[in-house]
N, C-alpha and C. Protein backbone atom coordinates (compact mmCIF):
# COMPACT_ATOMS: atom_id res chain seq x y z
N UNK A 1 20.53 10.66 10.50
CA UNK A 1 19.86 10.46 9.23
C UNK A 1 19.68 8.97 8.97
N UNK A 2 18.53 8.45 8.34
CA UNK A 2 18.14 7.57 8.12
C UNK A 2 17.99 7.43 6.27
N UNK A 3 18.88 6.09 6.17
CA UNK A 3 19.17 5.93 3.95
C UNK A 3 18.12 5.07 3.84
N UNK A 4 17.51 4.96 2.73
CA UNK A 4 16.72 3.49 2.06
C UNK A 4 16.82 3.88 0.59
N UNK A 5 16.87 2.93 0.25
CA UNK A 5 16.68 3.00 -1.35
C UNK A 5 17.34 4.48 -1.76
N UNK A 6 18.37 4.89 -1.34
CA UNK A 6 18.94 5.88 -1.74
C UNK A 6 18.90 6.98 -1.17
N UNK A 7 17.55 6.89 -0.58
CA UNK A 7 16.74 8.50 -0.19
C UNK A 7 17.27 8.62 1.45
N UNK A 8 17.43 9.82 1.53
CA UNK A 8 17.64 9.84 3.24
C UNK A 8 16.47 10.79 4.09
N UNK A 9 16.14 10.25 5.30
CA UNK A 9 14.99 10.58 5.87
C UNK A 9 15.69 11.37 7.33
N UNK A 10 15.02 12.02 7.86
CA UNK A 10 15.69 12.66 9.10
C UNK A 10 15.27 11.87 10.49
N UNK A 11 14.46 10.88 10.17
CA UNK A 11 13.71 10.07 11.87
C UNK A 11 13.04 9.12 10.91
N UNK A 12 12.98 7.80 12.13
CA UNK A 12 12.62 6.93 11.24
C UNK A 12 11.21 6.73 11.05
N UNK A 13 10.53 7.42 11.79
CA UNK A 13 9.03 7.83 11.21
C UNK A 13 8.80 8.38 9.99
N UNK A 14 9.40 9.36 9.64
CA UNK A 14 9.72 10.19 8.05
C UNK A 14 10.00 8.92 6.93
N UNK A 15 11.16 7.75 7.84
CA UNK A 15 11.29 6.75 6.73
C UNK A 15 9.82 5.81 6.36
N UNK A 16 9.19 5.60 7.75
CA UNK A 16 7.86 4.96 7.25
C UNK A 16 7.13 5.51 6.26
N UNK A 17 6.99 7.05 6.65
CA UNK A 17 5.57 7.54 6.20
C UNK A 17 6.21 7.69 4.30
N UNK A 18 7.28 8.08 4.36
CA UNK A 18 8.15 8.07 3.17
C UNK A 18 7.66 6.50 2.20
N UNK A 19 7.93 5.79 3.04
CA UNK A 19 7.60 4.48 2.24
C UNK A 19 5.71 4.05 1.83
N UNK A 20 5.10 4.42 3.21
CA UNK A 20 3.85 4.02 3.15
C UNK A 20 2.75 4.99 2.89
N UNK A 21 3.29 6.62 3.02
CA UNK A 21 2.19 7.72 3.25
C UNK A 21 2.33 8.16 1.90
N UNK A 22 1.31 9.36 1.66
CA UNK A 22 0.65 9.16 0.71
C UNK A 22 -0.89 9.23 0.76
N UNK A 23 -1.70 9.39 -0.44
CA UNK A 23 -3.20 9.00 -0.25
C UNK A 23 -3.52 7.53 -0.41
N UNK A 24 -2.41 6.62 -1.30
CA UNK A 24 -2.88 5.67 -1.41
C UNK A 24 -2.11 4.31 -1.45
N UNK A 25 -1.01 4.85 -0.91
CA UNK A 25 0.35 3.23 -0.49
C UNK A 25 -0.70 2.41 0.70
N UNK A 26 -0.89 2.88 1.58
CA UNK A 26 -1.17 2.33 2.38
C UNK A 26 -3.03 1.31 2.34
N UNK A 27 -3.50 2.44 1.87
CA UNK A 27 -4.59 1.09 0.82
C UNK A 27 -4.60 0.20 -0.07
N UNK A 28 -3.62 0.72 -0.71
CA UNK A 28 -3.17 -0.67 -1.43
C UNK A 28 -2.70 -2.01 -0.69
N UNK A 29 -1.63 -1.30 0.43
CA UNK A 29 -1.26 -2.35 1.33
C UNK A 29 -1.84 -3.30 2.02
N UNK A 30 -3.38 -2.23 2.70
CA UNK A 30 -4.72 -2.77 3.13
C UNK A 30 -5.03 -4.08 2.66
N UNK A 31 -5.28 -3.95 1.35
CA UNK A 31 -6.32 -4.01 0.17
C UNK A 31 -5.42 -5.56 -0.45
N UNK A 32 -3.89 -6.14 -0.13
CA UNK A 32 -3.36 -6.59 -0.36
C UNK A 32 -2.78 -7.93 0.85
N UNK A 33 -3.27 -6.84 2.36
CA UNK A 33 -3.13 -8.08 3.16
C UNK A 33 -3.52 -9.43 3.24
N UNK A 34 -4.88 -10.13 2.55
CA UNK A 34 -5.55 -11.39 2.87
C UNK A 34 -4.99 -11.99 1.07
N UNK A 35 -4.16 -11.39 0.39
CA UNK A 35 -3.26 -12.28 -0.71
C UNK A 35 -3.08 -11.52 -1.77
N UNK A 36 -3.09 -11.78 -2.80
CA UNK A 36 -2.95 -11.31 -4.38
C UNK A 36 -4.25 -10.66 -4.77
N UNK A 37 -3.91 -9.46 -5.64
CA UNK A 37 -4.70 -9.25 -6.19
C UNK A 37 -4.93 -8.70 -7.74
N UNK A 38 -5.24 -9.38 -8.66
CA UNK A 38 -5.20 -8.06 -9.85
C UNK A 38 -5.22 -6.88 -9.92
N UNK A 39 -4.79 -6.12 -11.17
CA UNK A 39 -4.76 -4.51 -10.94
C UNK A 39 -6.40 -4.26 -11.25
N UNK A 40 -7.23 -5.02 -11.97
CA UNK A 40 -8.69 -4.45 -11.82
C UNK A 40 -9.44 -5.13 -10.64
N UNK A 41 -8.68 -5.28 -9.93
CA UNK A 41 -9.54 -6.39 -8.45
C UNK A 41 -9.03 -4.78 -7.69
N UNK A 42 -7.91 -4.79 -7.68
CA UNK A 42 -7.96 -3.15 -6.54
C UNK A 42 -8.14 -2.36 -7.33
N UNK A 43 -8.59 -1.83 -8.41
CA UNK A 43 -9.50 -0.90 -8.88
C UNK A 43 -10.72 -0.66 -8.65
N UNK A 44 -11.38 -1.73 -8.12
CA UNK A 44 -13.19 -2.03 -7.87
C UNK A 44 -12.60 -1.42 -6.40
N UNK A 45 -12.03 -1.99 -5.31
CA UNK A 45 -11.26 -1.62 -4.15
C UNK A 45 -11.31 -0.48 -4.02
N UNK A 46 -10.87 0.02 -4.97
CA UNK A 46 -10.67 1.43 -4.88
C UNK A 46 -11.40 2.42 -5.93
N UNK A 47 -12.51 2.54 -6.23
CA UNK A 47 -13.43 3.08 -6.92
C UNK A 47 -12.85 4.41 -7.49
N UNK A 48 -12.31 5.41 -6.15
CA UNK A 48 -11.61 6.85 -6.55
C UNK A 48 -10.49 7.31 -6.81
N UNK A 49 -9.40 6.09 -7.06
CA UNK A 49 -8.33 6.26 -7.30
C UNK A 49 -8.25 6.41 -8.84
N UNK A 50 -7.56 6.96 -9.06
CA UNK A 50 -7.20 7.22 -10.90
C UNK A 50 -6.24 6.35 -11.56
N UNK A 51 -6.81 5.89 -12.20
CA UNK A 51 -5.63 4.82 -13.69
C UNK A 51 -4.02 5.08 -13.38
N UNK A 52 -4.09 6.60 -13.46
CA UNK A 52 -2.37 7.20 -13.31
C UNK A 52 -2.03 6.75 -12.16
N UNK A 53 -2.72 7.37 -11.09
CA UNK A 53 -2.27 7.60 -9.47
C UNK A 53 -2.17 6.21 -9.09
N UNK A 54 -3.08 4.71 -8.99
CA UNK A 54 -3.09 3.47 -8.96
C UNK A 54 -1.32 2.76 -9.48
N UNK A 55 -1.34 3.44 -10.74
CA UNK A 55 -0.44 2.66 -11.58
C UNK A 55 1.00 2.92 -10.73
N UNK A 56 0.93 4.68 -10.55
CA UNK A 56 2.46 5.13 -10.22
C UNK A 56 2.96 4.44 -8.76
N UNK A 57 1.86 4.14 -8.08
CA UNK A 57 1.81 3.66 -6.70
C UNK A 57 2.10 2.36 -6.67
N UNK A 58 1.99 1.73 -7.40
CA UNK A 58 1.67 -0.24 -7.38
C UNK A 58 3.42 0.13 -7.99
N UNK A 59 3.90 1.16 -8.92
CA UNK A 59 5.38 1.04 -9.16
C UNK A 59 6.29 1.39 -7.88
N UNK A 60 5.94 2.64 -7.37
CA UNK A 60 6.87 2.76 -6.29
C UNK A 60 6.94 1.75 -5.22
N UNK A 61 5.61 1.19 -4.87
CA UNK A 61 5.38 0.20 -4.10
C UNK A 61 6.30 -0.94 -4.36
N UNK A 62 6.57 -1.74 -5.32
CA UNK A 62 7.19 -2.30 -6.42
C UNK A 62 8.86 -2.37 -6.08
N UNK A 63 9.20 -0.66 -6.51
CA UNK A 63 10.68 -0.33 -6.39
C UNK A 63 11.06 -0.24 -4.91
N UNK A 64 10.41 -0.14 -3.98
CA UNK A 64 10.98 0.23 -2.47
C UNK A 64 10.75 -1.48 -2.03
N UNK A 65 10.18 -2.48 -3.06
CA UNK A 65 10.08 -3.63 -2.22
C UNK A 65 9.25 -4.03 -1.46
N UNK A 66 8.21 -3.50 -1.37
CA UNK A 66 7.16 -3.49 -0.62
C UNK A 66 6.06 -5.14 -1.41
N UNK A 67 5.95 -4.83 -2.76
CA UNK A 67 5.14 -5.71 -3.49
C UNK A 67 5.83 -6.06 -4.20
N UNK A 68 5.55 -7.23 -4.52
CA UNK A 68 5.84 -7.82 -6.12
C UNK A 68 4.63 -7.78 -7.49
N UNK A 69 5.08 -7.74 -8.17
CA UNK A 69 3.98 -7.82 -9.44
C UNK A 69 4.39 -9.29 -10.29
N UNK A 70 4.06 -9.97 -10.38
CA UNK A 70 3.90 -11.49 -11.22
C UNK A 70 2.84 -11.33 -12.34
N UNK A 71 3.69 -11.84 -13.09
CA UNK A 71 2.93 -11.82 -14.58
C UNK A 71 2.52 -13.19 -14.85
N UNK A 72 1.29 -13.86 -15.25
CA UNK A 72 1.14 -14.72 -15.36
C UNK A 72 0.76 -15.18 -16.96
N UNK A 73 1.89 -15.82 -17.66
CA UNK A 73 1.49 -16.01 -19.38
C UNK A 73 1.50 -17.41 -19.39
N UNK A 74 0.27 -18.42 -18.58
CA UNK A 74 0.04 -19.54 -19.44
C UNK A 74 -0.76 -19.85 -20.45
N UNK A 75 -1.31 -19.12 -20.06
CA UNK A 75 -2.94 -18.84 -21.43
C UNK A 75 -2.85 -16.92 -21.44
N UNK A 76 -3.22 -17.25 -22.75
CA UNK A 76 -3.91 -15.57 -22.79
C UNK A 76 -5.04 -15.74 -22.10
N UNK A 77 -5.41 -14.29 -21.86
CA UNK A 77 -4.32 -12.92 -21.55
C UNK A 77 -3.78 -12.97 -21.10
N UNK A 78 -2.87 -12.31 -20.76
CA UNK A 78 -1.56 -11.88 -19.82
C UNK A 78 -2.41 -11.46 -18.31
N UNK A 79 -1.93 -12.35 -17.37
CA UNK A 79 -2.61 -11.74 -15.82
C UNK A 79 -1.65 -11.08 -15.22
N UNK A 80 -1.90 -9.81 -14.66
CA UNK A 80 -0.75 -10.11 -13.35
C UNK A 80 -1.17 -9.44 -12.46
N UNK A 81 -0.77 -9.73 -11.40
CA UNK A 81 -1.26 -10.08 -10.13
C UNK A 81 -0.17 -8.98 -9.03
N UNK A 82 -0.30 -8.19 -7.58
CA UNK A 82 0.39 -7.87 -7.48
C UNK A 82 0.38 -8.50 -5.89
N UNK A 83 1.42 -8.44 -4.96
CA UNK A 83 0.77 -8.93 -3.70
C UNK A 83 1.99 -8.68 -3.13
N UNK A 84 1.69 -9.06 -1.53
CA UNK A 84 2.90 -8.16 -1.10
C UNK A 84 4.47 -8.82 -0.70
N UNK A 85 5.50 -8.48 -0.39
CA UNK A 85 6.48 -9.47 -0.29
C UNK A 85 6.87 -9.62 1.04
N UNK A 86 7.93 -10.45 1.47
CA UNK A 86 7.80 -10.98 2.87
C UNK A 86 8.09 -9.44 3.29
N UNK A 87 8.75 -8.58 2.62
CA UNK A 87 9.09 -7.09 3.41
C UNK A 87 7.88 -6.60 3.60
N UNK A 88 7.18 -6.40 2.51
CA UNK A 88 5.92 -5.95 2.99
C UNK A 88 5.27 -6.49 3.63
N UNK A 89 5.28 -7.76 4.34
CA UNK A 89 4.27 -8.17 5.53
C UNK A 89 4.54 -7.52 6.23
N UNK A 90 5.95 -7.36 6.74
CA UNK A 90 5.98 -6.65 8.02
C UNK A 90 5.67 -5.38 8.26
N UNK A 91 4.54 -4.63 7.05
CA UNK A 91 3.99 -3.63 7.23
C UNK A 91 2.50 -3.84 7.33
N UNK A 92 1.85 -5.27 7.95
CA UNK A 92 0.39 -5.23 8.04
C UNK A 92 0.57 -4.97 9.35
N UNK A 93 1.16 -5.17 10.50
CA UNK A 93 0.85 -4.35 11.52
C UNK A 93 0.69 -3.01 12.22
N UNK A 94 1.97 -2.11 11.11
CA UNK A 94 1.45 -1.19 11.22
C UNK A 94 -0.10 -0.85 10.55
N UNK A 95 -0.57 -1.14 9.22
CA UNK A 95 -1.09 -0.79 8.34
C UNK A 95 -2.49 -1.43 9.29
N UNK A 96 -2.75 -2.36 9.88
CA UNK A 96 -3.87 -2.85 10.39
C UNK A 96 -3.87 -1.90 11.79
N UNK A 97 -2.89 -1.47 12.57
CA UNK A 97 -2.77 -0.23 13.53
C UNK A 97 -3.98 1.47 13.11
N UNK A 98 -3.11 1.54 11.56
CA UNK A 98 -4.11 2.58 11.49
C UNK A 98 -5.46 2.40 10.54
N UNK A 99 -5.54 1.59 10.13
CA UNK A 99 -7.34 1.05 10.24
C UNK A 99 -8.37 0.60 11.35
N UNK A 100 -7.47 0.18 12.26
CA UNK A 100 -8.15 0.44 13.52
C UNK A 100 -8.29 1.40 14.30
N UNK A 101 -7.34 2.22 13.92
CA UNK A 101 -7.56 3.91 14.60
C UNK A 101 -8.80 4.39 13.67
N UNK A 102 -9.05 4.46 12.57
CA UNK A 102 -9.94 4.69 11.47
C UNK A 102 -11.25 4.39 11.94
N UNK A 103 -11.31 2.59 12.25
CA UNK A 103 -12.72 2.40 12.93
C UNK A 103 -13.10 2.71 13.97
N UNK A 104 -12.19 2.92 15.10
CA UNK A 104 -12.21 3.95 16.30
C UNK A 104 -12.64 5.10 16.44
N UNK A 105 -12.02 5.68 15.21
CA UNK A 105 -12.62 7.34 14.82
C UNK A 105 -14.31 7.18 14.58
N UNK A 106 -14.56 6.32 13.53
CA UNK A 106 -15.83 6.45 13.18
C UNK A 106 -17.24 5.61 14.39
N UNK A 107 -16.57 5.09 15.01
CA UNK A 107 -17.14 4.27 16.04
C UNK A 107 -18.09 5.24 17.22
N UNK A 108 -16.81 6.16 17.53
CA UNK A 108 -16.69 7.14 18.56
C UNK A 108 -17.39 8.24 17.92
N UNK A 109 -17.33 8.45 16.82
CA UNK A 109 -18.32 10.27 16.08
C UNK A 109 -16.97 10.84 16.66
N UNK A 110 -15.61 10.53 16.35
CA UNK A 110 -14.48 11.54 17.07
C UNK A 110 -14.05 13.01 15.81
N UNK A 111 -13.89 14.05 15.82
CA UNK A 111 -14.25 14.54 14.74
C UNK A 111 -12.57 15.65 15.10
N UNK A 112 -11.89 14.85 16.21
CA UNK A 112 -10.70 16.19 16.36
C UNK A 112 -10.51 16.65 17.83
N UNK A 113 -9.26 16.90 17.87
CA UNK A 113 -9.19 18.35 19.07
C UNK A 113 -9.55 19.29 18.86
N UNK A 114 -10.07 20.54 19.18
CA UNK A 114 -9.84 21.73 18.96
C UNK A 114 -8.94 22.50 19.90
C-alpha cells in the first residue's frame, strides 16, 4: 500500500492517477505549465469546465500540493493567481507524456483497438 496525504492507494499508479486523474486536474496542470495563471485566464482555457468543478479542482489541487494560489492585495481588486509548486513541476513530464499521446492519437485518425 501506498499513503499520501492520508489516503492510501494500492500501486503507485492509483497514487498518480489519484492525484492527477479526473476530467480536469490534469488540464489545469497543462494549462499551468508555461507560469501563473488567474482563475478567469483558465476559465477562457477551459471554456467547458463549470464555476463548481474548476473551483473544487484548483482546491484539491491546492491541498495535495500540487499548486499554490497567491493572492495579490496591492491595489484593488484582489488578484490571485494560481501556478504550480516545485512538487508540481515534477508532474509536467508526466502531464506533457499524455498530451503527446493525445496529439499522436489525433495525428494518426487512431480511434482504438477493437
Amino acid at each position: 500500500m501506498y499513503k499520501f496525504k492520508g489516503k492510501e492507494y494500492p500501486c503507485c499508479a492509483s497514487l498518480t492517477m489519484g492525484v492527477i486523474g479526473g476530467k480536469w486536474k490534469s488540464v489545469i496542470i497543462f494549462h499551468l505549465i508555461e507560469g501563473g495563471l488567474r482563475y478567469n485566464q483558465l476559465r477562457k482555457e477551459m471554456p467547458t469546465v463549470t464555476e463548481r468543478a474548476l473551483s473544487l479542482q484548483l482546491k484539491t489541487l491546492e491541498e495535495d500540493g500540487v499548486i499554490k494560489r497567491t493572492v495579490h492585495t496591492s491595489k484593488p481588486p484582489l488578484k490571485v493567481e494560481y501556478s504550480l509548486t516545485e512538487f508540481g513541476k515534477t508532474l509536467i513530464p508526466v502531464i506533457q507524456a499524455i498530451a503527446n499521446w493525445g496529439v499522436f492519437v489525433v495525428e494518426n485518425h487512431l480511434e482504438g483497438a477493437n
